[in-house]
C-alpha atoms as a PDB file:
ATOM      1  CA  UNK A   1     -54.924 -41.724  73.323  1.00  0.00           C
ATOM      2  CA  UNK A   2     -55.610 -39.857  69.897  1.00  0.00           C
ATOM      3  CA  UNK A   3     -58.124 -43.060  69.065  1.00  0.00           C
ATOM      4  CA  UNK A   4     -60.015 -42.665  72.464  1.00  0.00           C
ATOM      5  CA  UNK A   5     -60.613 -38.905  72.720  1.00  0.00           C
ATOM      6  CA  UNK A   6     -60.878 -38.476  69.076  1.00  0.00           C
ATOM      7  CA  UNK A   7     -58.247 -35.872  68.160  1.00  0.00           C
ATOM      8  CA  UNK A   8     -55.377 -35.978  65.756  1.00  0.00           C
ATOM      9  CA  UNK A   9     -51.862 -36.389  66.896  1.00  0.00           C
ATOM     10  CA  UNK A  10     -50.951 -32.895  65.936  1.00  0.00           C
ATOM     11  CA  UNK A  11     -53.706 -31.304  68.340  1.00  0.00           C
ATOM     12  CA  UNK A  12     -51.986 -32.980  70.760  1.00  0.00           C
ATOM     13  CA  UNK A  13     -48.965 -32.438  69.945  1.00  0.00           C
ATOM     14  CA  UNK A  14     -50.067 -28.224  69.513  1.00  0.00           C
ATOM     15  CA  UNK A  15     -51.607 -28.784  73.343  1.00  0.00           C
ATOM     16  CA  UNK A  16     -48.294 -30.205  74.481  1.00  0.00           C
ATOM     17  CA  UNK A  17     -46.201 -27.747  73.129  1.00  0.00           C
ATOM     18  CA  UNK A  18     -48.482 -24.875  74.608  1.00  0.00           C
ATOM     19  CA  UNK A  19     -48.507 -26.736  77.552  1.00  0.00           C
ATOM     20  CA  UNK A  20     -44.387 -26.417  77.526  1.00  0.00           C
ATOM     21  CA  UNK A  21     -44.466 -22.969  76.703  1.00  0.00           C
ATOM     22  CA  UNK A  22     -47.035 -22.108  79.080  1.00  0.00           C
ATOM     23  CA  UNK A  23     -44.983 -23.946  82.090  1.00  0.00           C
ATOM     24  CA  UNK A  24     -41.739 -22.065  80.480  1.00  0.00           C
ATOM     25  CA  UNK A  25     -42.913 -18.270  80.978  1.00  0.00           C
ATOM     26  CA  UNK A  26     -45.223 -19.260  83.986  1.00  0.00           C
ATOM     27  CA  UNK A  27     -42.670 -18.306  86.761  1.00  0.00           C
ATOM     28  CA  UNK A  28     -41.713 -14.903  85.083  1.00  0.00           C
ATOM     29  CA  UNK A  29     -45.187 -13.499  86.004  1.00  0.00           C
ATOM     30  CA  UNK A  30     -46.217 -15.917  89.099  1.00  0.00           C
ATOM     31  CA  UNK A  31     -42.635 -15.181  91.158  1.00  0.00           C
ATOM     32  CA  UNK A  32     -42.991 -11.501  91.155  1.00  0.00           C
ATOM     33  CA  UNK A  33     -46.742 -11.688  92.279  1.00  0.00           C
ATOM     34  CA  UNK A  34     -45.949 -14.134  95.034  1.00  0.00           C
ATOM     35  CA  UNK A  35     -43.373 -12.198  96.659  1.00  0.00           C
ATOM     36  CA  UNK A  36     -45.250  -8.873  96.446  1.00  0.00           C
ATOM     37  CA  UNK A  37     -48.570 -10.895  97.685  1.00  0.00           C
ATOM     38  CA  UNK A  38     -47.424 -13.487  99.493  1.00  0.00           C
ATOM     39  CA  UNK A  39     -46.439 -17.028  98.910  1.00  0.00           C
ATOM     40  CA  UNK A  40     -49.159 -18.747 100.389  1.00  0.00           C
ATOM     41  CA  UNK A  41     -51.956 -16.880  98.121  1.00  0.00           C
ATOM     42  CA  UNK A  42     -50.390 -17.752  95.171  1.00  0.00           C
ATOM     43  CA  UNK A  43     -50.136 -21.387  96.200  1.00  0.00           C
ATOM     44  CA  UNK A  44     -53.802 -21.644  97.344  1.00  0.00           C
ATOM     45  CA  UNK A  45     -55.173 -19.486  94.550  1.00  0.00           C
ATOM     46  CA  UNK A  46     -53.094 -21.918  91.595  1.00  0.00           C
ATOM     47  CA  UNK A  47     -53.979 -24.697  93.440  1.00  0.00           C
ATOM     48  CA  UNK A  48     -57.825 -23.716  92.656  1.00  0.00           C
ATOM     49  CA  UNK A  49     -56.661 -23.096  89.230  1.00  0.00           C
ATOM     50  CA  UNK A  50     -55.491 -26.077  88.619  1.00  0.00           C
ATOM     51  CA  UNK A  51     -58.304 -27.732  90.182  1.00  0.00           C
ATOM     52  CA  UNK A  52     -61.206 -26.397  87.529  1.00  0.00           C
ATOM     53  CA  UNK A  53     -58.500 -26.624  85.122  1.00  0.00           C
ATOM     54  CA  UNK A  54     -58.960 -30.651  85.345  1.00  0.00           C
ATOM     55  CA  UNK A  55     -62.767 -30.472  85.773  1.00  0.00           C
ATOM     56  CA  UNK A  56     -62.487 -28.382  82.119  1.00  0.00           C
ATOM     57  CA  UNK A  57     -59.998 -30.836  81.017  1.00  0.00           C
ATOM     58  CA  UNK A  58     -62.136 -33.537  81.439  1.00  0.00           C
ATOM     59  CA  UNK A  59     -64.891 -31.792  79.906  1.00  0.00           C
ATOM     60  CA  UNK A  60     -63.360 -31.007  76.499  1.00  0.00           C
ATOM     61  CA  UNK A  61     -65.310 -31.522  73.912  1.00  0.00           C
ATOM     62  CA  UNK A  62     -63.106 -29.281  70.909  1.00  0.00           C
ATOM     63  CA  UNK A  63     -59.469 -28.818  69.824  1.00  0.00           C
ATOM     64  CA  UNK A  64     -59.547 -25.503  71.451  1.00  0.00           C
ATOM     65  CA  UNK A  65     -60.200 -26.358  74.530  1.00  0.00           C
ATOM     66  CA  UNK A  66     -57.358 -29.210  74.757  1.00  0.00           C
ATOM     67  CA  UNK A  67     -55.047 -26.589  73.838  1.00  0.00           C
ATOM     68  CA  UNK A  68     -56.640 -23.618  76.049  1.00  0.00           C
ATOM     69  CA  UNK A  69     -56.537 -25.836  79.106  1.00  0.00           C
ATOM     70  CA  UNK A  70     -52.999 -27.166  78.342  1.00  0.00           C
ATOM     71  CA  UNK A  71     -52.106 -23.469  78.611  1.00  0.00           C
ATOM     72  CA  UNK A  72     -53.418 -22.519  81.289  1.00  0.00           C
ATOM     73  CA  UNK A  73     -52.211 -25.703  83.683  1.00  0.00           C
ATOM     74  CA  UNK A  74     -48.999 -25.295  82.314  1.00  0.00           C
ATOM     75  CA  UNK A  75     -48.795 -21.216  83.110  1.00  0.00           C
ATOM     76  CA  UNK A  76     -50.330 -22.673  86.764  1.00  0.00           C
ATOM     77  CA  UNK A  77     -48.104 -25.366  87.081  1.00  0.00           C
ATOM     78  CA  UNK A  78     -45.197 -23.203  86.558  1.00  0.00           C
ATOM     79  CA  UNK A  79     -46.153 -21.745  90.534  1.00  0.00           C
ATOM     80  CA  UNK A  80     -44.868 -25.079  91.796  1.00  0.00           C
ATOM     81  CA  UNK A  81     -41.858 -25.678  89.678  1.00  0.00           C
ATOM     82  CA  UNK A  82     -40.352 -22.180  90.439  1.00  0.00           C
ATOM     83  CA  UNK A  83     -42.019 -20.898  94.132  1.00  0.00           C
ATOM     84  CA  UNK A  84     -40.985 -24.800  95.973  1.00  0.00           C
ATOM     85  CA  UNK A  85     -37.566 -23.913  95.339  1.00  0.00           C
ATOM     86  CA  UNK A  86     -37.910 -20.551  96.815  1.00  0.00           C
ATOM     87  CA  UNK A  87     -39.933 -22.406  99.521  1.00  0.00           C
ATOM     88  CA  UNK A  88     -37.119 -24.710 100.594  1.00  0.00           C
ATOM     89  CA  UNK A  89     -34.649 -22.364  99.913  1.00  0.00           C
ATOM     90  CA  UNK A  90     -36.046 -20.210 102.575  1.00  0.00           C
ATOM     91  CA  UNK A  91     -36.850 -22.900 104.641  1.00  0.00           C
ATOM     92  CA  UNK A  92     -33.194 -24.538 104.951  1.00  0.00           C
ATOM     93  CA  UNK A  93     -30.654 -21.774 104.802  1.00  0.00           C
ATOM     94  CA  UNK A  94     -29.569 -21.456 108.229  1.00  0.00           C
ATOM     95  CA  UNK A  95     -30.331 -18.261 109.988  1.00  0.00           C
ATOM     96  CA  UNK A  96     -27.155 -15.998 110.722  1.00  0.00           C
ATOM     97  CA  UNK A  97     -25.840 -15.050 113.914  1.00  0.00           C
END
């Protein structure tokens, strides 16, 4: 991949690592916004996100913008990783008597 895009191994390794990072501390600011705003928002509004995230990703052209778009997926991504457990949480737990 480094030979086809043109970028050294340790941008990508610098856009992975932001991208783990990013995914890491995601959920501590999504999770409280989603249950004060609503689930479904947040859902539809990272889902967006995400969406122009990929149309930028495949427009990169420098080594900033591999790493700034790794970032921001990753704090994005971080919605579905930590609110679909909530989700199904809420969704199986059977309802008391």
């Amino acid at each position: 991949m480094s030979n086809d895009i043109d970028y050294s191994y340790d941008v990508l390794e610098a856009s992975y690592a932001a991208n783990s990072a990013a995914l890491a501390i995601g959920g501590v600011f999504f999770v409280p916004l989603a249950i004060v705003i609503g689930r479904r928002f947040v859902y539809m509004a990272t889902c967006l996100v995400m969406f122009a995230c990929a149309i930028w990703s495949a427009r990169t052209e420098t080594a900033v913008d591999v790493i700034a778009t790794n970032i921001v997926m990753g704090l994005v991504a971080s919605v579905t990783e930590s609110l679909f457990l909530l989700t199904v949480r809420k969704r199986c737990t059977p309802k008391p008597n």
